[in-house]
N, C-alpha and C. Protein backbone atom coordinates (compact mmCIF):
# COMPACT_ATOMS: atom_id res chain seq x y z
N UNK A 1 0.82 -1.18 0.00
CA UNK A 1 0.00 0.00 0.00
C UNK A 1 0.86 1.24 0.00
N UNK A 2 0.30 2.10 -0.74
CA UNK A 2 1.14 3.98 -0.63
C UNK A 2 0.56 4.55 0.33
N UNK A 3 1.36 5.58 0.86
CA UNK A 3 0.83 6.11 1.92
C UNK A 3 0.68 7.58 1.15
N UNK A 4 -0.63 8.05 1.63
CA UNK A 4 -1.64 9.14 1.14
C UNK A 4 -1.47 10.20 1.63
N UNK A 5 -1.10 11.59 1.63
CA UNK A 5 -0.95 12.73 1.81
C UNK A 5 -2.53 13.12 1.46
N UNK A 6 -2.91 13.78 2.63
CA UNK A 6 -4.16 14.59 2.53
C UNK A 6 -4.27 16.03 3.27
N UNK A 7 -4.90 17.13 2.65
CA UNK A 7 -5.36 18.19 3.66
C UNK A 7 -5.78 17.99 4.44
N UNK A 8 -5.51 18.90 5.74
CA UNK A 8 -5.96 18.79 7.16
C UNK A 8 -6.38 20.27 7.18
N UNK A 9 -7.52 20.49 7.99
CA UNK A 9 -8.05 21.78 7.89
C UNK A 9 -7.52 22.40 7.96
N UNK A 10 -6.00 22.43 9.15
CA UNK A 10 -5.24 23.98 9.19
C UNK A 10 -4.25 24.42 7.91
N UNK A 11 -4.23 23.42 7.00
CA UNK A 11 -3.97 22.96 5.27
C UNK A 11 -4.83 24.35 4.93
N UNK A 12 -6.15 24.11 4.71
CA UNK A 12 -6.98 24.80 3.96
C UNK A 12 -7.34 26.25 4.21
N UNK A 13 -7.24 26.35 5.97
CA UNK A 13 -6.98 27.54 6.29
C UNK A 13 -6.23 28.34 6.04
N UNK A 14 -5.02 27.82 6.05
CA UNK A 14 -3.69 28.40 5.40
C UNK A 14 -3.79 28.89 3.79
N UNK A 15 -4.39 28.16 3.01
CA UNK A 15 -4.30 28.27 1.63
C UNK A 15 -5.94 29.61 1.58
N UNK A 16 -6.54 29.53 2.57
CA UNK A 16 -8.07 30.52 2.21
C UNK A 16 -6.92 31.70 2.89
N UNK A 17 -6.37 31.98 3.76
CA UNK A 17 -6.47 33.23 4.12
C UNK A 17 -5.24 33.64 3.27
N UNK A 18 -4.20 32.46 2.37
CA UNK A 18 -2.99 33.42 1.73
C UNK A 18 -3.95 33.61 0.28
N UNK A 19 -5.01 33.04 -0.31
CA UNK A 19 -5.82 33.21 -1.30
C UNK A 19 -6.55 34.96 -1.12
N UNK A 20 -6.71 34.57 -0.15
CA UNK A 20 -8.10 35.82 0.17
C UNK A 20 -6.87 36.54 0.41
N UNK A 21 -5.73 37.45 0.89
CA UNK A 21 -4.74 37.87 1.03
C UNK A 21 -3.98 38.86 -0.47
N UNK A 22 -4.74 37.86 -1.43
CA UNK A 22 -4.11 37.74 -2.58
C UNK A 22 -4.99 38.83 -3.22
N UNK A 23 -6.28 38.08 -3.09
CA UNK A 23 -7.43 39.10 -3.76
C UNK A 23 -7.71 40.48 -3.37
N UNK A 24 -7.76 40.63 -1.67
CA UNK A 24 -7.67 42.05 -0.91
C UNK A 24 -6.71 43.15 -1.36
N UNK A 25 -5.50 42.51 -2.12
CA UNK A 25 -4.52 43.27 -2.05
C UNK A 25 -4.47 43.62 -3.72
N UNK A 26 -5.22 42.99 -4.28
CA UNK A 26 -5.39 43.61 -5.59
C UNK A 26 -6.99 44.51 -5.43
N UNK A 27 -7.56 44.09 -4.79
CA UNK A 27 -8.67 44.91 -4.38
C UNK A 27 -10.04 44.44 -5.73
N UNK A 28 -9.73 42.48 -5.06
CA UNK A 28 -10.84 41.74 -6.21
C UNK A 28 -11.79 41.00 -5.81
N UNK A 29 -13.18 41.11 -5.86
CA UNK A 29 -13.91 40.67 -4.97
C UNK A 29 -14.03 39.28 -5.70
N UNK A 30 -14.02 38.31 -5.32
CA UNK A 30 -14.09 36.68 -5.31
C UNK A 30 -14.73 36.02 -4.27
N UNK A 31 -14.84 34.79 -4.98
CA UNK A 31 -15.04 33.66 -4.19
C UNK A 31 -14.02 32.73 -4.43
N UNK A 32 -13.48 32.11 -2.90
CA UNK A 32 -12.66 31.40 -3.09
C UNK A 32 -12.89 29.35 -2.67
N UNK A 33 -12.98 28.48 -3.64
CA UNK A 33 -13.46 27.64 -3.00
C UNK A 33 -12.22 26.19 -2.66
N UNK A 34 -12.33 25.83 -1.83
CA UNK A 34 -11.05 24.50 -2.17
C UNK A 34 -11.94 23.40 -2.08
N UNK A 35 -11.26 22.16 -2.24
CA UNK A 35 -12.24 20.89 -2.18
C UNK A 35 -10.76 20.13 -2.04
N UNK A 36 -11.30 18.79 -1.62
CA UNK A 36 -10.47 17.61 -1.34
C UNK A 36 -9.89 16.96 -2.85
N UNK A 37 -9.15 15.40 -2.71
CA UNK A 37 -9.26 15.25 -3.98
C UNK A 37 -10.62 14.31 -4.76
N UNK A 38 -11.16 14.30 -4.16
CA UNK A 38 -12.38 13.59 -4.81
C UNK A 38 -13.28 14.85 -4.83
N UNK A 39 -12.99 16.14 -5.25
CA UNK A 39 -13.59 17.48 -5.02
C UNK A 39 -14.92 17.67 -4.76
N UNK A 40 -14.59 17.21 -3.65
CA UNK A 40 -15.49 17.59 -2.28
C UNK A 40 -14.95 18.97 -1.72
N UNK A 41 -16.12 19.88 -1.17
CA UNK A 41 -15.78 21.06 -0.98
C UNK A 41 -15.67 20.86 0.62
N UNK A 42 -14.63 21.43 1.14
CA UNK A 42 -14.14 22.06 2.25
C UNK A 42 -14.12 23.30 2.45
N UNK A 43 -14.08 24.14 1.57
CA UNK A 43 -13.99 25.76 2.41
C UNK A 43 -14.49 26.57 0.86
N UNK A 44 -15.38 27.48 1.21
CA UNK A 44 -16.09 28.29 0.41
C UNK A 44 -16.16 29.79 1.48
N UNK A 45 -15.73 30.75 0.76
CA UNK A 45 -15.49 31.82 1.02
C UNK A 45 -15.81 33.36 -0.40
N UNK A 46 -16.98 34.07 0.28
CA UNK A 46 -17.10 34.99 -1.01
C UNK A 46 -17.17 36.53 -0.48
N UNK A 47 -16.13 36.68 -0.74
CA UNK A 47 -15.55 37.84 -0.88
C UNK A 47 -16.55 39.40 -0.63
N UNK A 48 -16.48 40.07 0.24
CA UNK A 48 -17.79 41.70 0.05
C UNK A 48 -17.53 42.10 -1.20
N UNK A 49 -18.78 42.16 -2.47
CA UNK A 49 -18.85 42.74 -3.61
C UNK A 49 -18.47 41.33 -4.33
N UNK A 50 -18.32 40.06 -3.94
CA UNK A 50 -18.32 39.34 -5.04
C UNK A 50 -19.80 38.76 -6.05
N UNK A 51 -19.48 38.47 -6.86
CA UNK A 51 -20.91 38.22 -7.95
C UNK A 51 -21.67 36.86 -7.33
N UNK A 52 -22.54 37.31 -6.88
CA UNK A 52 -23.52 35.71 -6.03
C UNK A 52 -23.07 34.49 -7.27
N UNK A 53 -23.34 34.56 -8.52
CA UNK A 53 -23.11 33.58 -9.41
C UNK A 53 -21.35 32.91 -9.24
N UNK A 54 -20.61 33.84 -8.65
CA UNK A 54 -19.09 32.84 -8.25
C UNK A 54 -18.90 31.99 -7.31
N UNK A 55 -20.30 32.20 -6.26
CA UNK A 55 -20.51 31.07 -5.30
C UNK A 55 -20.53 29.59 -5.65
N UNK A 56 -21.25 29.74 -7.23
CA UNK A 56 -21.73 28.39 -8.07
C UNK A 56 -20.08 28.22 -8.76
N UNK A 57 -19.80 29.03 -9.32
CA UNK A 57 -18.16 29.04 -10.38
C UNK A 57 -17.18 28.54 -9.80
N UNK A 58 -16.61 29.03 -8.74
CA UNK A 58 -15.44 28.61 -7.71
C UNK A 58 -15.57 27.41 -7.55
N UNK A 59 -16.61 26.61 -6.63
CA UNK A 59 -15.96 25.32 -6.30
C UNK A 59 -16.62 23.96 -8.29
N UNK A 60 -16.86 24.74 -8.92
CA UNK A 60 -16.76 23.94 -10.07
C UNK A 60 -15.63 23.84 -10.36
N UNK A 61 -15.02 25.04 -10.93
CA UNK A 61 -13.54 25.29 -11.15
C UNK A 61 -12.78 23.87 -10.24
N UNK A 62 -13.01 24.21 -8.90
CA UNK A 62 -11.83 23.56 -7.95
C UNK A 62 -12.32 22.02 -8.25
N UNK A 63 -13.38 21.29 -8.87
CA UNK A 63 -13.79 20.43 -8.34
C UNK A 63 -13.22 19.68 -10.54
N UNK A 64 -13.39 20.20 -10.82
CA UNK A 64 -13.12 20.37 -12.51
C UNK A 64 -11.35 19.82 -11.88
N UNK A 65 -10.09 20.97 -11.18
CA UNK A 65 -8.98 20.62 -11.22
C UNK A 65 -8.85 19.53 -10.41
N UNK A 66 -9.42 19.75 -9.61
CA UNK A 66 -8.81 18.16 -8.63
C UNK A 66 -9.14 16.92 -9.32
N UNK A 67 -10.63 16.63 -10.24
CA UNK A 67 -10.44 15.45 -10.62
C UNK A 67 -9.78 14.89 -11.45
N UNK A 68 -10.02 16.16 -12.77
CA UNK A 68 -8.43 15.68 -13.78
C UNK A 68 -7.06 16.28 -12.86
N UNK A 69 -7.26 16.26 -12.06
CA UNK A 69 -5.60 16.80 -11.49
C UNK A 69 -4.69 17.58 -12.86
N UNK A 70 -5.45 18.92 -12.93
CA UNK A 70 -4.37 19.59 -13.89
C UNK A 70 -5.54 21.04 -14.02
N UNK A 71 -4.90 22.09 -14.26
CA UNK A 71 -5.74 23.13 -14.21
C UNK A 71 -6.94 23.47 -15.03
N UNK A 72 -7.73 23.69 -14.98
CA UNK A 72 -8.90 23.86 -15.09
C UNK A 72 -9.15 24.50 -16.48
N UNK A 73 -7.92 25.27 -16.63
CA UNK A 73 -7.55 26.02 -17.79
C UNK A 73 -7.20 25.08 -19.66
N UNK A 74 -6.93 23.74 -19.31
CA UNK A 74 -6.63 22.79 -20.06
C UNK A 74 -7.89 22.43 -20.85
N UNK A 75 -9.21 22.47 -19.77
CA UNK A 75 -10.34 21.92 -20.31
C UNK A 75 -10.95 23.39 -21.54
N UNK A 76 -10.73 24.49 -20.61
CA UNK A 76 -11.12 25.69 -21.43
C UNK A 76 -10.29 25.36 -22.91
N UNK A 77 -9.16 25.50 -22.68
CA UNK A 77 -8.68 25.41 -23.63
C UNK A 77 -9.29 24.47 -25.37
N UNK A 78 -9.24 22.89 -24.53
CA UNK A 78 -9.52 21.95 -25.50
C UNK A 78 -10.90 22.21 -25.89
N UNK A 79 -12.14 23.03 -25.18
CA UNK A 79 -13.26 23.29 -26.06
C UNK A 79 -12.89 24.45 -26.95
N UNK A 80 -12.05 25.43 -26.28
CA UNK A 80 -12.10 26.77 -27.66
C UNK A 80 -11.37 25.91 -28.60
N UNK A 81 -10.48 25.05 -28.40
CA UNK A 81 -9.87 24.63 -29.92
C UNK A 81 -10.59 23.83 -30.82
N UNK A 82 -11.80 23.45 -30.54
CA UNK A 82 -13.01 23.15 -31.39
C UNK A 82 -13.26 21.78 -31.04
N UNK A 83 -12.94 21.19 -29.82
CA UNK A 83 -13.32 19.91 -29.34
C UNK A 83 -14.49 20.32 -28.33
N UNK A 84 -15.62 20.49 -29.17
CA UNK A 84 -17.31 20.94 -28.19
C UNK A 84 -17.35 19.67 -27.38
N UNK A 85 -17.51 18.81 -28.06
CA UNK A 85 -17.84 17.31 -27.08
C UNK A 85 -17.43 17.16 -26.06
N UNK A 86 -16.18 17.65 -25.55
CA UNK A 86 -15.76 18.01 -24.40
C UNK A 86 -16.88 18.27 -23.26
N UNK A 87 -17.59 19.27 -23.94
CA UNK A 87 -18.74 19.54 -22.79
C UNK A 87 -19.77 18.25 -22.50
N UNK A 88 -19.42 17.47 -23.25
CA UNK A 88 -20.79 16.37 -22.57
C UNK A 88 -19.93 15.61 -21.43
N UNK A 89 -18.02 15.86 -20.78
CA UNK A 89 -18.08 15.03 -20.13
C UNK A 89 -18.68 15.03 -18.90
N UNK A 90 -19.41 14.04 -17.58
CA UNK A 90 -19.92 13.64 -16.75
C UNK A 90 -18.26 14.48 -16.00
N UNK A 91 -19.36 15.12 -14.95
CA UNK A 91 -18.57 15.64 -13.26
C UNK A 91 -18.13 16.58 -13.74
N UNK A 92 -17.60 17.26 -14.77
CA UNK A 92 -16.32 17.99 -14.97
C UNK A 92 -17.40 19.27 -15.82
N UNK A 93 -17.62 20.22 -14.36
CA UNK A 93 -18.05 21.26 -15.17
C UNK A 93 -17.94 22.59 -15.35
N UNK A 94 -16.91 23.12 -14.79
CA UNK A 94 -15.62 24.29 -14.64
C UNK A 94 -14.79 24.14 -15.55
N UNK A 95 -15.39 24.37 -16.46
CA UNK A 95 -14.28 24.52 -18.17
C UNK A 95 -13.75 26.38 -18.11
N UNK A 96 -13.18 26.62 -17.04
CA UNK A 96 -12.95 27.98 -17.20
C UNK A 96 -11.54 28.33 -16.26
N UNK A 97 -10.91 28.71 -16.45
CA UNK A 97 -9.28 29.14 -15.83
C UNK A 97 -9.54 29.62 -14.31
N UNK A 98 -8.92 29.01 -13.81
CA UNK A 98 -9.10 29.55 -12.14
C UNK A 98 -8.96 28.49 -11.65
N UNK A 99 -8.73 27.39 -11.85
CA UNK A 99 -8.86 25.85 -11.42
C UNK A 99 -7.97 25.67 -11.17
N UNK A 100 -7.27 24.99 -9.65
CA UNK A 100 -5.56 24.67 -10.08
C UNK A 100 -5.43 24.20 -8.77
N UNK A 101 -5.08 22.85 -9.17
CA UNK A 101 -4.68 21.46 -8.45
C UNK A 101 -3.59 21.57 -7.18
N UNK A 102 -4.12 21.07 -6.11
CA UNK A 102 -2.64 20.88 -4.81
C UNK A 102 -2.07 19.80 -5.14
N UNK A 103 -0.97 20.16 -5.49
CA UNK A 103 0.01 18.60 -6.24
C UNK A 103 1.05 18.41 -5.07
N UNK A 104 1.35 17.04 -4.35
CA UNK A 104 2.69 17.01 -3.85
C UNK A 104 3.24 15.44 -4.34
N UNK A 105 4.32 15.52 -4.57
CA UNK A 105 5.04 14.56 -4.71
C UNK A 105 3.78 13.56 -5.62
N UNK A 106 3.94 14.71 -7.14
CA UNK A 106 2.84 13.64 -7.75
C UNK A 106 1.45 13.63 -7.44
N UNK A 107 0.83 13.61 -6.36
CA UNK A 107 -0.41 12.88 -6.22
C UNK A 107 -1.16 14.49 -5.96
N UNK A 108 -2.12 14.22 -6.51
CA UNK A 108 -3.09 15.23 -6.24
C UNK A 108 -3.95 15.31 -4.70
N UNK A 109 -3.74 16.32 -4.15
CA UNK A 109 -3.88 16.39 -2.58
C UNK A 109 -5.77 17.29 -2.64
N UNK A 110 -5.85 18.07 -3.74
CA UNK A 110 -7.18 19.02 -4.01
C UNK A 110 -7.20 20.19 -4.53
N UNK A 111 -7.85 21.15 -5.02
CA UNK A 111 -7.86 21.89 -5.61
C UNK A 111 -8.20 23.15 -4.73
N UNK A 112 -8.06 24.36 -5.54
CA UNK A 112 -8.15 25.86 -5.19
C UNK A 112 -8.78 26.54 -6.58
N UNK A 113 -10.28 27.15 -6.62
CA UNK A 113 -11.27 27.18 -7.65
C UNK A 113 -11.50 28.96 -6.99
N UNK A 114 -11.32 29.73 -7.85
CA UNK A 114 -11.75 30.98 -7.79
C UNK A 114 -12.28 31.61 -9.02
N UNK A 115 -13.44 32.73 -8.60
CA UNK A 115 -13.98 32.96 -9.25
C UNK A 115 -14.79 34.34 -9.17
N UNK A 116 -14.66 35.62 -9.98
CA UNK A 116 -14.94 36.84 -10.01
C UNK A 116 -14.58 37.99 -10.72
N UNK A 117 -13.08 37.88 -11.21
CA UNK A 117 -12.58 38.95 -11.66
C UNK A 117 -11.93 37.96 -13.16
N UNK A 118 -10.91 38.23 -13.46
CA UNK A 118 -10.62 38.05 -14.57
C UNK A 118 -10.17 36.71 -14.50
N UNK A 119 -9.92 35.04 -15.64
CA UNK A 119 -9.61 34.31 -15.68
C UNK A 119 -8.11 33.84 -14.84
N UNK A 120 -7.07 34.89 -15.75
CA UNK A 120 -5.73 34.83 -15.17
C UNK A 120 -5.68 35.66 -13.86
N UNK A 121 -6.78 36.26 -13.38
CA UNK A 121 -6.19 36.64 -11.75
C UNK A 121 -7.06 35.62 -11.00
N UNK A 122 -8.07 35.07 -11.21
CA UNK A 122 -8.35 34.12 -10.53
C UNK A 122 -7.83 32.97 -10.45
N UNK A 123 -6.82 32.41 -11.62
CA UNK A 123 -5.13 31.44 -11.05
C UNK A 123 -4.08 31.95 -10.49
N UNK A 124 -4.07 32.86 -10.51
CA UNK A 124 -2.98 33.95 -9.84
C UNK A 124 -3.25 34.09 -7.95
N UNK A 125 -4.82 34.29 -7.62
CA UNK A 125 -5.26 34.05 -6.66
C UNK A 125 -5.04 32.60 -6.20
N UNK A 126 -5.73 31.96 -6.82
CA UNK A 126 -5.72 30.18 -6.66
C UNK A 126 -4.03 30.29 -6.36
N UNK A 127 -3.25 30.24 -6.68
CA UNK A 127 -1.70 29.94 -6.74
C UNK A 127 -0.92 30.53 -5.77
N UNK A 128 -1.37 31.94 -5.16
CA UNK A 128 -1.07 32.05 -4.19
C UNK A 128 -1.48 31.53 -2.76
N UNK A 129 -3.00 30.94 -2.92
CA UNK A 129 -3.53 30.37 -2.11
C UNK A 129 -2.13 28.65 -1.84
N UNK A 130 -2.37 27.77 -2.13
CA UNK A 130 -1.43 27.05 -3.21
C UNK A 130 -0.12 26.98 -2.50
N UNK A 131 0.56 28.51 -2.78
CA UNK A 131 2.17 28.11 -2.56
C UNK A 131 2.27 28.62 -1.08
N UNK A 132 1.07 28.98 -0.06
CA UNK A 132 1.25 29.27 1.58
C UNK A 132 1.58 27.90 1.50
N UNK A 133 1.53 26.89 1.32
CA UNK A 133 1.64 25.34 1.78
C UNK A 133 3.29 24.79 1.14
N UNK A 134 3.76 26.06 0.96
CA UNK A 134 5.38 25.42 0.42
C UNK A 134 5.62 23.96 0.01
N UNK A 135 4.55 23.45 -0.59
CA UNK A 135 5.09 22.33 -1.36
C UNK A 135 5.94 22.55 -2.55
C-alpha cells in the first residue's frame, strides 16, 4: 500500500487566508473555493462585492482541477480549440481558468477554484492560495 498525503483543515486555512490575502490586495472581490481530492468542498469563502453567481463558479472550477488533477484552464482550452464534445463530459463542469490542483510529490492532494474577476487573476489568486503550503 502507498501512503496518502491529505489536507488537514489547518492545510486549507492556510491556503483561504494566503488566497483571500491575494485578492484584498489587488482589491478583487471573489469567491474562493477548495475541495479535497475527490472534489469535495471544504472551504467556500465569497468575498464583500463578489458576484452571487461565483458562489456556483469557484468550487466547479476547484472540483473540474482536482479530478483531472491539472488546471482547469486545459479543459477551457480543448473546447475553444473546437473539441465541443468536451462539454458532454460527466462531473467535470468548470471549463474555465481559475482551477488549479494541490500537487505534492505527484499525487493530487485538491484543488483551489476561484472565481470573479478576470480568468488569469483568478489562477494567480488560486496559486497564491497554493504556494502558503510550500510544497
Amino acid at each position: 500500500m502507498k501512503t496518502k498525503h491529505e489536507l488537514e483543515l489547518a492545510d486549507v486555512k492556510k491556503v483561504a487566508a494566503a488566497a483571500e490575502a491575494e485578492a484584498l490586495k489587488n482589491q478583487w472581490p471573489v469567491t474562493i473555493a477548495i475541495v479535497d481530492d475527490g472534489g469535495h468542498l471544504l472551504w467556500l469563502q465569497r468575498l464583500d462585492g463578489a458576484a452571487a453567481v461565483s458562489a456556483h463558479i469557484a468550487p466547479s472550477k476547484a472540483r473540474t482541477a482536482a479530478l483531472g488533477r491539472r488546471e482547469s484552464k486545459v479543459y477551457e482550452d480543448i473546447v475553444n480549440g473546437g473539441r465541443t464534445a468536451f462539454l458532454s463530459a460527466p462531473t467535470i463542469d468548470g471549463l474555465l481558468e481559475g482551477g488549479v490542483p494541490i500537487l505534492k510529490d505527484g499525487q493530487c492532494l485538491g484543488a483551489v477554484g476561484v472565481s470573479g474577476v478576470k480568468s488569469t487573476e483568478d489562477a494567480q489568486i488560486a496559486r497564491a492560495g497554493i504556494a502558503a503550503l510550500g510544497l
